[in-house]
PDB file of N, CA and C in Angstrom:
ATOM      1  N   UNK A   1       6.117 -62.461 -43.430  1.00  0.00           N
ATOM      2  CA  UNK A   1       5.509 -61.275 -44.001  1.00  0.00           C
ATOM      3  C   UNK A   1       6.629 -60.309 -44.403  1.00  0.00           C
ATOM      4  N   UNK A   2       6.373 -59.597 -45.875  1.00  0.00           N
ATOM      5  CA  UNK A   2       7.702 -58.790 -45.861  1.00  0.00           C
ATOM      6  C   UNK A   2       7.588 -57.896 -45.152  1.00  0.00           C
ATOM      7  N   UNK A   3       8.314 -56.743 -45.493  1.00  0.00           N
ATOM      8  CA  UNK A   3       8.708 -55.213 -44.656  1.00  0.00           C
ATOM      9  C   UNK A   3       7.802 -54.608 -45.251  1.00  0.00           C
ATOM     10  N   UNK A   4       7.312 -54.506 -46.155  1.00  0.00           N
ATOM     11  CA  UNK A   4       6.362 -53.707 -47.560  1.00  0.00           C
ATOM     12  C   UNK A   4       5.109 -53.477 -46.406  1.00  0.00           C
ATOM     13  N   UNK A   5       4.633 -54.965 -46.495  1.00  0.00           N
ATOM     14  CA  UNK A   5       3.159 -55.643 -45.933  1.00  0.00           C
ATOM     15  C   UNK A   5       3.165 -54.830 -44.649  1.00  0.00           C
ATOM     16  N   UNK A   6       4.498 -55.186 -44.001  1.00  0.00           N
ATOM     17  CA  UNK A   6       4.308 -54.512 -42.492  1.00  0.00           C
ATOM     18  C   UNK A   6       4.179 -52.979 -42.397  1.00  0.00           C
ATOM     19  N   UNK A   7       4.828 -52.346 -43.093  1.00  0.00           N
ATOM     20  CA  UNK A   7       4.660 -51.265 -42.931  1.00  0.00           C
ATOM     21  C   UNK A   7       3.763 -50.498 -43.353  1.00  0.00           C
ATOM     22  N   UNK A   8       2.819 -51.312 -44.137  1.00  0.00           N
ATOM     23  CA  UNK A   8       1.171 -50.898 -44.755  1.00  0.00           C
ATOM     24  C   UNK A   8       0.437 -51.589 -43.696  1.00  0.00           C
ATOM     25  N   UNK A   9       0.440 -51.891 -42.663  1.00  0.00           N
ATOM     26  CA  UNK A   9       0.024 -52.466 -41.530  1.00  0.00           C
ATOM     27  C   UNK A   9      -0.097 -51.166 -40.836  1.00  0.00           C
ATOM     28  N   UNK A  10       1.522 -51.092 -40.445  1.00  0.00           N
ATOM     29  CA  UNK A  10       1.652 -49.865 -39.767  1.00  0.00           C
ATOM     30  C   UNK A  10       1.099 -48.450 -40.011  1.00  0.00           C
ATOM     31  N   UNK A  11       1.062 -48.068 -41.149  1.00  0.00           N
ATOM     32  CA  UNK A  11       0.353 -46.885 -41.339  1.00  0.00           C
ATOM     33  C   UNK A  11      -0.950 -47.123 -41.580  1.00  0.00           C
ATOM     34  N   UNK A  12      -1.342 -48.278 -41.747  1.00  0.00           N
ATOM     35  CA  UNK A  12      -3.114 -48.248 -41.201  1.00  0.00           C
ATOM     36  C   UNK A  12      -3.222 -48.424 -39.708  1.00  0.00           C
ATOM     37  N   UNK A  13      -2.548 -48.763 -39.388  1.00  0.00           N
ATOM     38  CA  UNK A  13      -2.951 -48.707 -37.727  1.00  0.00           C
ATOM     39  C   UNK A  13      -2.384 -47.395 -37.062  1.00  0.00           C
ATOM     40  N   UNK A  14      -1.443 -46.683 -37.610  1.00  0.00           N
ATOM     41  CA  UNK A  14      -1.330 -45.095 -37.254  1.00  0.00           C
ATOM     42  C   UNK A  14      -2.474 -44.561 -37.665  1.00  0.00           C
ATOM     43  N   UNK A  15      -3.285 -44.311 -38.721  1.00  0.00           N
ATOM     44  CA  UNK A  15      -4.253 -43.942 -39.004  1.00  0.00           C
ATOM     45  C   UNK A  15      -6.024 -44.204 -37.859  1.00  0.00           C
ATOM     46  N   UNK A  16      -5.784 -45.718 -37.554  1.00  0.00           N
ATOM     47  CA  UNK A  16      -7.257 -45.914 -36.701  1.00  0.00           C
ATOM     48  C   UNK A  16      -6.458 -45.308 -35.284  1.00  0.00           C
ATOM     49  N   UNK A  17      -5.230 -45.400 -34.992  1.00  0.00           N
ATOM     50  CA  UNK A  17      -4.825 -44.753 -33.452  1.00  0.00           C
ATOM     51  C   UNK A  17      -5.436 -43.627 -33.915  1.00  0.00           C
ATOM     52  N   UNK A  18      -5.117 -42.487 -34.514  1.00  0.00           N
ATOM     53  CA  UNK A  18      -5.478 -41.388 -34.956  1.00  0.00           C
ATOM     54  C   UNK A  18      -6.627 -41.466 -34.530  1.00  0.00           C
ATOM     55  N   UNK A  19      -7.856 -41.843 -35.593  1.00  0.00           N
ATOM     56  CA  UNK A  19      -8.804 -41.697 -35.652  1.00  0.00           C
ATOM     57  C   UNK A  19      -9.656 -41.917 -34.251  1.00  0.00           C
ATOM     58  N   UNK A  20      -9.106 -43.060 -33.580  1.00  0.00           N
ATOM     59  CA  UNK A  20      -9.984 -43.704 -33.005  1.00  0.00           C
ATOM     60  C   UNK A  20      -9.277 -42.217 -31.369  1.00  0.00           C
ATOM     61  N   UNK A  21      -8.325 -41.967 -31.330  1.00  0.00           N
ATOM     62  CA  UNK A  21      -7.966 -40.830 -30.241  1.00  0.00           C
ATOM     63  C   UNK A  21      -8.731 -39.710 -30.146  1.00  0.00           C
ATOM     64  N   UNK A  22      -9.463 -39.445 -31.397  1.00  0.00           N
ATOM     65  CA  UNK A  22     -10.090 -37.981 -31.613  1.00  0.00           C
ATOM     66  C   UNK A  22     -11.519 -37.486 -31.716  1.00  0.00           C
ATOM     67  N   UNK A  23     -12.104 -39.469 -32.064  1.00  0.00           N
ATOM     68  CA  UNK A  23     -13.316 -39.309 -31.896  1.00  0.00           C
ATOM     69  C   UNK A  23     -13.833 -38.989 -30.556  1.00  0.00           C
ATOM     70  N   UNK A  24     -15.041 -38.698 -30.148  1.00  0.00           N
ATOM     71  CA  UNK A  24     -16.412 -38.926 -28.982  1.00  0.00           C
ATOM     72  C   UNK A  24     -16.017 -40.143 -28.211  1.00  0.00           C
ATOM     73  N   UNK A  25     -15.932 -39.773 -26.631  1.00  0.00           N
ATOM     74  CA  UNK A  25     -15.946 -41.652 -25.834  1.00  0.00           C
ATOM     75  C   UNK A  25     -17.290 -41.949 -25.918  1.00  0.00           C
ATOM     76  N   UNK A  26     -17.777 -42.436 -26.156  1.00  0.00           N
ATOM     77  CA  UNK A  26     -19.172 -43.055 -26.023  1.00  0.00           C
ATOM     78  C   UNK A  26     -19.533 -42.917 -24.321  1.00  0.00           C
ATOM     79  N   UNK A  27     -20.225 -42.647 -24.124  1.00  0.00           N
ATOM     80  CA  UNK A  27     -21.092 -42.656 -22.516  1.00  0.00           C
ATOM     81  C   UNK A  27     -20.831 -44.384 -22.297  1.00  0.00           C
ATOM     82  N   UNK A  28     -20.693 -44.518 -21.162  1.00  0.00           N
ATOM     83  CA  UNK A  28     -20.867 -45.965 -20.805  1.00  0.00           C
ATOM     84  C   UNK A  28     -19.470 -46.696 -21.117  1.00  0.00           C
ATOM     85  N   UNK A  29     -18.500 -46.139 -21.550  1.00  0.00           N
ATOM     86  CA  UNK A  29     -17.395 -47.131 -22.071  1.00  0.00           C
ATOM     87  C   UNK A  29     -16.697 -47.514 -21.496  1.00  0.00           C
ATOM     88  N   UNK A  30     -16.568 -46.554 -20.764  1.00  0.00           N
ATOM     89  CA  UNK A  30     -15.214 -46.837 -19.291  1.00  0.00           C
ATOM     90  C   UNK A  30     -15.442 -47.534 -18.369  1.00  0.00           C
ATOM     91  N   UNK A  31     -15.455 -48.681 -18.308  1.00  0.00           N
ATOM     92  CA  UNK A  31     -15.852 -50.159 -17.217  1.00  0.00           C
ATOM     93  C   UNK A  31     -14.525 -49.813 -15.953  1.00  0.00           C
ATOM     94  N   UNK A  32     -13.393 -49.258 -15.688  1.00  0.00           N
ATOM     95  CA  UNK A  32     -12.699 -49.296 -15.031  1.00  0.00           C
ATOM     96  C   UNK A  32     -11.927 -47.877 -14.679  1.00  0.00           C
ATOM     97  N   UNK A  33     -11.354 -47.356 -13.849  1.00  0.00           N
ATOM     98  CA  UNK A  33     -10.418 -46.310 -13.486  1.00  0.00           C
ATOM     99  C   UNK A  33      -9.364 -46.700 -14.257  1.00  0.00           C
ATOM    100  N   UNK A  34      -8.350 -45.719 -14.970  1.00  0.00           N
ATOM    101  CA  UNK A  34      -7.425 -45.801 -15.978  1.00  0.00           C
ATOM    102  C   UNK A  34      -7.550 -46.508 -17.271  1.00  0.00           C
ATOM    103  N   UNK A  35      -8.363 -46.442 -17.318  1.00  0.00           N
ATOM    104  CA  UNK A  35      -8.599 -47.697 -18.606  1.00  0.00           C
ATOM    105  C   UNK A  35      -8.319 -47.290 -19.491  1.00  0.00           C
ATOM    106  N   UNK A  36      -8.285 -46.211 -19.712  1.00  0.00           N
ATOM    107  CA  UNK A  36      -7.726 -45.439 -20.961  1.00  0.00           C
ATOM    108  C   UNK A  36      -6.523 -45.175 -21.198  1.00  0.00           C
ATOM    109  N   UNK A  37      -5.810 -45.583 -19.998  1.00  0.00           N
ATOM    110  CA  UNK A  37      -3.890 -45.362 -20.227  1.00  0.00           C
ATOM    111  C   UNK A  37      -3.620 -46.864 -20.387  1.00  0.00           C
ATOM    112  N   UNK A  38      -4.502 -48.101 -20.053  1.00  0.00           N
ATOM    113  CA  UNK A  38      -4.060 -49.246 -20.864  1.00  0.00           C
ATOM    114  C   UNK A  38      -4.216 -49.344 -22.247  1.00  0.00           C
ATOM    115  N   UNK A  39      -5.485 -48.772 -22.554  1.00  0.00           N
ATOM    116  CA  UNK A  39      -5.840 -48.732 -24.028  1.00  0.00           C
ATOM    117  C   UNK A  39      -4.614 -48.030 -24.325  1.00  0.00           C
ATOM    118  N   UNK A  40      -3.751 -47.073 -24.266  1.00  0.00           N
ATOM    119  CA  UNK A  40      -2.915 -46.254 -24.786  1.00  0.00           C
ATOM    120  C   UNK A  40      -1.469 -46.896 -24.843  1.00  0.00           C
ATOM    121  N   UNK A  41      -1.308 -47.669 -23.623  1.00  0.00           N
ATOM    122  CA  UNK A  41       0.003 -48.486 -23.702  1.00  0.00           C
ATOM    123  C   UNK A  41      -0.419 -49.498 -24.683  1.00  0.00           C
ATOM    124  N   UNK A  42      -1.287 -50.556 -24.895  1.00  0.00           N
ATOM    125  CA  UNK A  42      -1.683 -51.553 -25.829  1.00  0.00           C
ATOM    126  C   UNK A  42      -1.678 -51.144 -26.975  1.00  0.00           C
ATOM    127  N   UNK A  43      -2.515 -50.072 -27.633  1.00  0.00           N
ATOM    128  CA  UNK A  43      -2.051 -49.252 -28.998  1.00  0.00           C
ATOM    129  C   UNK A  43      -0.749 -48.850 -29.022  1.00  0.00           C
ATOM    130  N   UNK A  44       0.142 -48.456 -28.522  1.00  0.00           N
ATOM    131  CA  UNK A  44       1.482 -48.089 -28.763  1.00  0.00           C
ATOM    132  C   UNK A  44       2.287 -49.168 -28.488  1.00  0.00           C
ATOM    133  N   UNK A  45       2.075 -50.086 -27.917  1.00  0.00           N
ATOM    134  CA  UNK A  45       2.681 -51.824 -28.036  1.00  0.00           C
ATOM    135  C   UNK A  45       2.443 -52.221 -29.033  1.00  0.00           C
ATOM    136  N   UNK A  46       0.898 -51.810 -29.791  1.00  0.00           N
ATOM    137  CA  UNK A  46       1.153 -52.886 -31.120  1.00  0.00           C
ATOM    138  C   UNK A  46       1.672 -52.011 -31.967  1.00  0.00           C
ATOM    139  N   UNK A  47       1.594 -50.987 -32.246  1.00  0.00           N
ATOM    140  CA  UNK A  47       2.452 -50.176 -33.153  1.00  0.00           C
ATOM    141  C   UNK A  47       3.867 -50.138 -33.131  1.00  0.00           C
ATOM    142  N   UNK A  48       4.375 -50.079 -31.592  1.00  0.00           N
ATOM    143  CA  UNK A  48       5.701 -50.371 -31.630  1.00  0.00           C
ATOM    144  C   UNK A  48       6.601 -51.535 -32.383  1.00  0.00           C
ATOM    145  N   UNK A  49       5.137 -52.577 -31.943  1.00  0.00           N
ATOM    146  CA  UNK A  49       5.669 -54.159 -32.262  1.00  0.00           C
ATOM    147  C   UNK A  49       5.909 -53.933 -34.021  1.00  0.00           C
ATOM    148  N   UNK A  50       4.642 -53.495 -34.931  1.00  0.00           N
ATOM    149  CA  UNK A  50       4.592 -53.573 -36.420  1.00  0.00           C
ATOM    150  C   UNK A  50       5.679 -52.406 -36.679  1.00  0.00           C
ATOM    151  N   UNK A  51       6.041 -51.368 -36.474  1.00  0.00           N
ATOM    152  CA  UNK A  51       7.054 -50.259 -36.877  1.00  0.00           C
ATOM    153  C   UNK A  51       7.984 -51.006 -36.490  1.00  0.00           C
ATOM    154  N   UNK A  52       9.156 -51.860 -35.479  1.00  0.00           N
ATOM    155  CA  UNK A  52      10.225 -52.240 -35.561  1.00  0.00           C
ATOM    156  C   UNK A  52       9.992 -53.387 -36.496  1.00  0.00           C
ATOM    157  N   UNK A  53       9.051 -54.175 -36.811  1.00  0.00           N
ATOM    158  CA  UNK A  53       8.977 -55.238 -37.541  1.00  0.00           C
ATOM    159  C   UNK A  53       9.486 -54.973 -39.137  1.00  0.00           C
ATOM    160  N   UNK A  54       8.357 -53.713 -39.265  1.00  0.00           N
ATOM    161  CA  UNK A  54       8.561 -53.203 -40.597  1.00  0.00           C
ATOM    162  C   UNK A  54       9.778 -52.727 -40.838  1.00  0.00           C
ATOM    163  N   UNK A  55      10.854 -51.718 -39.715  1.00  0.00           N
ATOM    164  CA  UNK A  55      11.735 -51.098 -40.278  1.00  0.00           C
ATOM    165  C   UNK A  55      12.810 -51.931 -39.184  1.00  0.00           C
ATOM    166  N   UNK A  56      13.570 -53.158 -39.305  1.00  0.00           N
ATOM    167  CA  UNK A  56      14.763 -53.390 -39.044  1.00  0.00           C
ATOM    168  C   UNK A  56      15.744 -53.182 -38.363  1.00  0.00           C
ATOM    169  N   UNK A  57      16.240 -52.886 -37.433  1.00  0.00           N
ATOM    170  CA  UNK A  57      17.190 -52.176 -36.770  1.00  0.00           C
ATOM    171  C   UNK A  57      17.107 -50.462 -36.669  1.00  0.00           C
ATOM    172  N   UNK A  58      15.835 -50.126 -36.287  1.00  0.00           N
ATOM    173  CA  UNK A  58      15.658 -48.774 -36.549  1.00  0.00           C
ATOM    174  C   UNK A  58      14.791 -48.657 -35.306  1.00  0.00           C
ATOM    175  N   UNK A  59      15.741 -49.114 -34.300  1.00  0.00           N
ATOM    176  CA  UNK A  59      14.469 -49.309 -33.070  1.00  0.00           C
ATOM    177  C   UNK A  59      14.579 -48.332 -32.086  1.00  0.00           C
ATOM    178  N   UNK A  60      15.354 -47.068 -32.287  1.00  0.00           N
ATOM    179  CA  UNK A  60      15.217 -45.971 -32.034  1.00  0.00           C
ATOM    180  C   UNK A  60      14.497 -44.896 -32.522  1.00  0.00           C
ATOM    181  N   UNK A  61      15.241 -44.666 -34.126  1.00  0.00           N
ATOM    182  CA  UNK A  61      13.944 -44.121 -35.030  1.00  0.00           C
ATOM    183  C   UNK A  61      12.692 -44.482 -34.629  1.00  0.00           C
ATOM    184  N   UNK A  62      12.244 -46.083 -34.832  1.00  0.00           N
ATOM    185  CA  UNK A  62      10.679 -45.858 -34.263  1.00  0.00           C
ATOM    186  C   UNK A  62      10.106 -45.231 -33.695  1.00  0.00           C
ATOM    187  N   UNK A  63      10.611 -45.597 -32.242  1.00  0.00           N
ATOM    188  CA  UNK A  63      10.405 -45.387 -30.913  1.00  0.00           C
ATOM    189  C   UNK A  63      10.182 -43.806 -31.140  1.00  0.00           C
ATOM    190  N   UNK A  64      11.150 -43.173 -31.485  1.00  0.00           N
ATOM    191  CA  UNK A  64      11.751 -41.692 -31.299  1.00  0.00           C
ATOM    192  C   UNK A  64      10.171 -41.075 -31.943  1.00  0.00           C
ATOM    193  N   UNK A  65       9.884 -41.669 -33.187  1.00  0.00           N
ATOM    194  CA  UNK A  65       8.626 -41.145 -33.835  1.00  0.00           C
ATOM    195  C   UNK A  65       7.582 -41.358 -33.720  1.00  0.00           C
ATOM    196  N   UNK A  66       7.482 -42.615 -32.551  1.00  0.00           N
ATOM    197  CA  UNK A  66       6.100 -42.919 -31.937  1.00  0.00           C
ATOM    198  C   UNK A  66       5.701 -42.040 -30.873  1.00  0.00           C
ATOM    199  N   UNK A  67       6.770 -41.417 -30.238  1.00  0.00           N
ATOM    200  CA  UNK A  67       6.790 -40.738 -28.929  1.00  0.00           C
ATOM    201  C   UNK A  67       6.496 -39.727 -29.449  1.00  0.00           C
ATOM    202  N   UNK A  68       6.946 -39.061 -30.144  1.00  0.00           N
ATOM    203  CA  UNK A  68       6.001 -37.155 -31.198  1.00  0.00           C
ATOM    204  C   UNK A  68       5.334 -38.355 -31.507  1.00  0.00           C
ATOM    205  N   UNK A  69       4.684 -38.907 -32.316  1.00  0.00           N
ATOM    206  CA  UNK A  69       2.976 -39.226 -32.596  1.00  0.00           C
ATOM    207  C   UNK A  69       2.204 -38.831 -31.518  1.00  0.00           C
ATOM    208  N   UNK A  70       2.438 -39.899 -30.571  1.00  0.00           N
ATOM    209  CA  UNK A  70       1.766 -39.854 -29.403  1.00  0.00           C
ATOM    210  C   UNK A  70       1.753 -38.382 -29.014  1.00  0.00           C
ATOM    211  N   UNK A  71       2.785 -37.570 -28.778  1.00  0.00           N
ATOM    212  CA  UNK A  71       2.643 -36.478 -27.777  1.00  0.00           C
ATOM    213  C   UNK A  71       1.762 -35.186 -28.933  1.00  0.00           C
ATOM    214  N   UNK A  72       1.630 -35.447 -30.213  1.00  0.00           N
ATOM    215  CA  UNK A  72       1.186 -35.040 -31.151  1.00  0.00           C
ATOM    216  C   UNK A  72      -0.664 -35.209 -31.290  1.00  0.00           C
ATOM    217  N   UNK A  73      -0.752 -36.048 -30.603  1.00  0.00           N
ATOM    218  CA  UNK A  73      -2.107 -36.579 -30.612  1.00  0.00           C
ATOM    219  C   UNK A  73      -2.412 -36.271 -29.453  1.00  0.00           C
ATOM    220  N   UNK A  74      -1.600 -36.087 -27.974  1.00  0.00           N
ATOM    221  CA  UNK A  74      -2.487 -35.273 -26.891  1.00  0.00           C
ATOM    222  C   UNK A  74      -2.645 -33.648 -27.486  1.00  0.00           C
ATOM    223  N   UNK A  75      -1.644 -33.439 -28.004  1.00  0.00           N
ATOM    224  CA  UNK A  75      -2.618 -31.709 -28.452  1.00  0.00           C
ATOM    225  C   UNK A  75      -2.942 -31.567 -29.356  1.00  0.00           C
ATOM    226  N   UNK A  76      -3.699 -32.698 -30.367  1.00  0.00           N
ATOM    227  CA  UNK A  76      -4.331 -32.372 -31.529  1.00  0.00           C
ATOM    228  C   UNK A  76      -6.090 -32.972 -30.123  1.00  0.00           C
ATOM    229  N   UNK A  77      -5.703 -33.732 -29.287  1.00  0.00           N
ATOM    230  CA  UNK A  77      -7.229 -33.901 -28.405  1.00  0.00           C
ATOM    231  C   UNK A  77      -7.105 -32.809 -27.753  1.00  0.00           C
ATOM    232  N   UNK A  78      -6.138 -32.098 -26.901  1.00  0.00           N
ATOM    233  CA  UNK A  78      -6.410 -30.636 -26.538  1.00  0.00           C
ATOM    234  C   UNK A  78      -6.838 -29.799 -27.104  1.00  0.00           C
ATOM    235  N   UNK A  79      -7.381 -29.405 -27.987  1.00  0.00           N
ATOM    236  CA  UNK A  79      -7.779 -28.832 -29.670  1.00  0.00           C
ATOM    237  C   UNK A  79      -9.204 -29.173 -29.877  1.00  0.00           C
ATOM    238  N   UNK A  80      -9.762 -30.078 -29.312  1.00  0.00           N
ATOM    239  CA  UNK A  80     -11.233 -30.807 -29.602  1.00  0.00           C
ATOM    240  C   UNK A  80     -12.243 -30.044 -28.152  1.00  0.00           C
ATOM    241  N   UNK A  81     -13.175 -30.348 -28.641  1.00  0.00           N
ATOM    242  CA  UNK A  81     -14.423 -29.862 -27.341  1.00  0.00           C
ATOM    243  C   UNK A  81     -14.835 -31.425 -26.730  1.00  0.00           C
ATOM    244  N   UNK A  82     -14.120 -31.997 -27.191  1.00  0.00           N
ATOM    245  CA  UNK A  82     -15.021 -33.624 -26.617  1.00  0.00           C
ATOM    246  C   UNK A  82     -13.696 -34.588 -25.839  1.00  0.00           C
ATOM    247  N   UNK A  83     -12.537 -33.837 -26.620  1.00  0.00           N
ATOM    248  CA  UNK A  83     -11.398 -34.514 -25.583  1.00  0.00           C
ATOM    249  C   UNK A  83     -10.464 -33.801 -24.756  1.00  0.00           C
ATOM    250  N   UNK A  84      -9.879 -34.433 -24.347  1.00  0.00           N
ATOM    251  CA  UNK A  84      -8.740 -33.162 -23.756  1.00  0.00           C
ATOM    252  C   UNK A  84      -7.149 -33.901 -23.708  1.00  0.00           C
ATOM    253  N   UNK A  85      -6.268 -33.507 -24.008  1.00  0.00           N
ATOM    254  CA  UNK A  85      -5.159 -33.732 -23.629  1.00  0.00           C
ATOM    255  C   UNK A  85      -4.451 -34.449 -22.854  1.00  0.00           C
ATOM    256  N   UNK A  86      -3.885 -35.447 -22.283  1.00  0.00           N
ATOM    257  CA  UNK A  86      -3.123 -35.568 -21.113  1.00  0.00           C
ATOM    258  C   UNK A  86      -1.768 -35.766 -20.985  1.00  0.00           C
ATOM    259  N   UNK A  87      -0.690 -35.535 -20.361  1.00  0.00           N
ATOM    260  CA  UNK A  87       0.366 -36.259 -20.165  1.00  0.00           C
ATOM    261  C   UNK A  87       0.560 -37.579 -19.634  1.00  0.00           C
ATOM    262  N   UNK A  88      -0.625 -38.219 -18.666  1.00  0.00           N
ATOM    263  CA  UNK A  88      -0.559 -39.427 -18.034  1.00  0.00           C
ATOM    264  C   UNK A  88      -0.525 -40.251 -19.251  1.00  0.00           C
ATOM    265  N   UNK A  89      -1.537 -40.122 -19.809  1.00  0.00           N
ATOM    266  CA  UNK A  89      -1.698 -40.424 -21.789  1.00  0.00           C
ATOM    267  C   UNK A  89      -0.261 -40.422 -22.489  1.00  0.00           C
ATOM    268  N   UNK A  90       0.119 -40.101 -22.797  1.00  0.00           N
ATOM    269  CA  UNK A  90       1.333 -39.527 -23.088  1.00  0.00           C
ATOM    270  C   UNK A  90       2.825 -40.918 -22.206  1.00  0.00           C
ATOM    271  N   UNK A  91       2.543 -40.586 -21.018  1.00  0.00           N
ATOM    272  CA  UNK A  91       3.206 -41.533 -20.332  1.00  0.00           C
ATOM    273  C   UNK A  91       3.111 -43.104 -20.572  1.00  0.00           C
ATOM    274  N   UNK A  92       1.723 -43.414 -21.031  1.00  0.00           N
ATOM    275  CA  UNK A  92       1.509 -44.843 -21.060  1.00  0.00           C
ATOM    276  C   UNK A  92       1.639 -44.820 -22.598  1.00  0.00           C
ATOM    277  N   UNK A  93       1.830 -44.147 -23.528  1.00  0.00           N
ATOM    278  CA  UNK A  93       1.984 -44.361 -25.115  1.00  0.00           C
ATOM    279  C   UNK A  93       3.403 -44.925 -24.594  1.00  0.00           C
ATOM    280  N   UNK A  94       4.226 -43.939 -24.010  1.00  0.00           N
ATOM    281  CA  UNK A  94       5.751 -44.226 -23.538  1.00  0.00           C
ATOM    282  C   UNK A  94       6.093 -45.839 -23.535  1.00  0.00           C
ATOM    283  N   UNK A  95       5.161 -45.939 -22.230  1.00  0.00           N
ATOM    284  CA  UNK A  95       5.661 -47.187 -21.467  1.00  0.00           C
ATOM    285  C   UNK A  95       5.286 -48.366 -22.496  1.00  0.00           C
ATOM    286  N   UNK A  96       4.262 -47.863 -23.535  1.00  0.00           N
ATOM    287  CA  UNK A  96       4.102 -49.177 -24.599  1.00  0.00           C
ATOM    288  C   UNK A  96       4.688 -49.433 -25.586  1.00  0.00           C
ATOM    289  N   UNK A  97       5.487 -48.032 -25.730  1.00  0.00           N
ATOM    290  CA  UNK A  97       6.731 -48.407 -26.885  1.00  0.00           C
ATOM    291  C   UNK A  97       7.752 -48.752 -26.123  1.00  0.00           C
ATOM    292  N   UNK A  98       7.842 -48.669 -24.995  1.00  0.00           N
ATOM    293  CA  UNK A  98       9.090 -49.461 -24.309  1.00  0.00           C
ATOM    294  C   UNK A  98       8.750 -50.935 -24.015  1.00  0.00           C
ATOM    295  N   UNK A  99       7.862 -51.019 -24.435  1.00  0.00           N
ATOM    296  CA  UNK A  99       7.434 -52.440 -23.785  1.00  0.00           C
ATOM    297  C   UNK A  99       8.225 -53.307 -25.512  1.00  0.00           C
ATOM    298  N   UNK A 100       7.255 -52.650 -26.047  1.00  0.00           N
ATOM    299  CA  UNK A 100       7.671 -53.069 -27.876  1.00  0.00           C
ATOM    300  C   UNK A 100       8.859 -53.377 -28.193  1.00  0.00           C
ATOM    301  N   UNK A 101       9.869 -52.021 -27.356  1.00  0.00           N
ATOM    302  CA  UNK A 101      11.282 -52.051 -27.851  1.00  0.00           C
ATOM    303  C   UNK A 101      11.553 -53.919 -27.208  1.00  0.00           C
ATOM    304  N   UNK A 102      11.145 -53.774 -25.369  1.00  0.00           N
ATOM    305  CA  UNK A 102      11.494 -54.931 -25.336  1.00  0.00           C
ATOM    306  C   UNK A 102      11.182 -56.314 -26.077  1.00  0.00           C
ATOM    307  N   UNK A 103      10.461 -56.282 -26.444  1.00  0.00           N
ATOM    308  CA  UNK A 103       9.703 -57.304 -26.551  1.00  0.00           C
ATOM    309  C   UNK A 103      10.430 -57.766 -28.348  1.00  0.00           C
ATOM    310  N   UNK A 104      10.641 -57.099 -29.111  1.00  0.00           N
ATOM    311  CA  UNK A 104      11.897 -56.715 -30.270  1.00  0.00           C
ATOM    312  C   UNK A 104      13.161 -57.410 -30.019  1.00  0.00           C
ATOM    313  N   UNK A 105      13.887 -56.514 -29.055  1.00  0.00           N
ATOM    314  CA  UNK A 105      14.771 -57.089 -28.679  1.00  0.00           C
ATOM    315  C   UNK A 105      14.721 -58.565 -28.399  1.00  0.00           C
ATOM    316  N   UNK A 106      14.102 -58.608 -27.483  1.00  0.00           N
ATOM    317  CA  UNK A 106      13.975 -60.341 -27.334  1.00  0.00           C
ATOM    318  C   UNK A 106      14.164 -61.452 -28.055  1.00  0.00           C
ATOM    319  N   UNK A 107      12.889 -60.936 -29.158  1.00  0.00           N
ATOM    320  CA  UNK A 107      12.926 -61.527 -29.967  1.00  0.00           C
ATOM    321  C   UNK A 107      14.520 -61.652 -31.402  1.00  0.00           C
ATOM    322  N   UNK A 108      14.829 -60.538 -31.336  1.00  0.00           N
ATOM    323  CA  UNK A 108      15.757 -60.262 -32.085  1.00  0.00           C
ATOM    324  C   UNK A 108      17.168 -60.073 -31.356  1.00  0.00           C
ATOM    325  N   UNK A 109      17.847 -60.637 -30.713  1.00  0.00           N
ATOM    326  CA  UNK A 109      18.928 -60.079 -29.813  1.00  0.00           C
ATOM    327  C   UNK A 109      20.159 -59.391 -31.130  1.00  0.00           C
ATOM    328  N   UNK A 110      20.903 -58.496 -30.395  1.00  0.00           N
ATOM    329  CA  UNK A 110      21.454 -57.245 -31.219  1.00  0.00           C
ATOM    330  C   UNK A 110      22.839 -58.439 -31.365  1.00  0.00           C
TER     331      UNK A 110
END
């Protein structure tokens, strides 16, 4: 896949993170305690994964701009009447772009 493709990947899937952070939880959704800081590491794992894919050796830049996304999106939900903010949130966006970086690397050794 080129870099083009990926990175029109990537900004549609910045867009449903967006979207999908700001809507209403539905009643009933939460089957588990924390479940929502996996959902948050897993969205920022796959974004991590398509943003280093798309941009090449820029696996700081990413990272650097996934981390303001993320911390950008707990106070655009602090801002809402239906969500609220968190840092724990915040923490697991972290830990899923670190997961990404690794998982990059791996695949790509420097």
């Amino acid at each position: 896949m080129t870099p083009a493709v990926l990175r029109l990947f990537f900004w549609a899937a910045l867009v449903a993170v967006l979207v999908l952070s700001l809507l209403p939880v539905p009643p009933g959704l939460m089957v588990f305690t924390w479940q929502d800081k996996l959902e948050h590491a897993f969205a920022f794992l796959a974004l991590g994964v398509l943003g280093h894919l798309a941009w090449c050796g820029r696996l700081w830049a990413v990272s650097a701009g996934l981390l303001a996304y993320g911390a950008l999106i707990e106070i655009a939900q602090s801002m809402t009447t239906h969500r609220m903010g968190d840092g724990w949130d915040w923490l697991a966006d972290a830990l899923g772009i670190g997961l990404a970086s690794l998982v990059c690397r791996w695949r790509r050794p420097v």
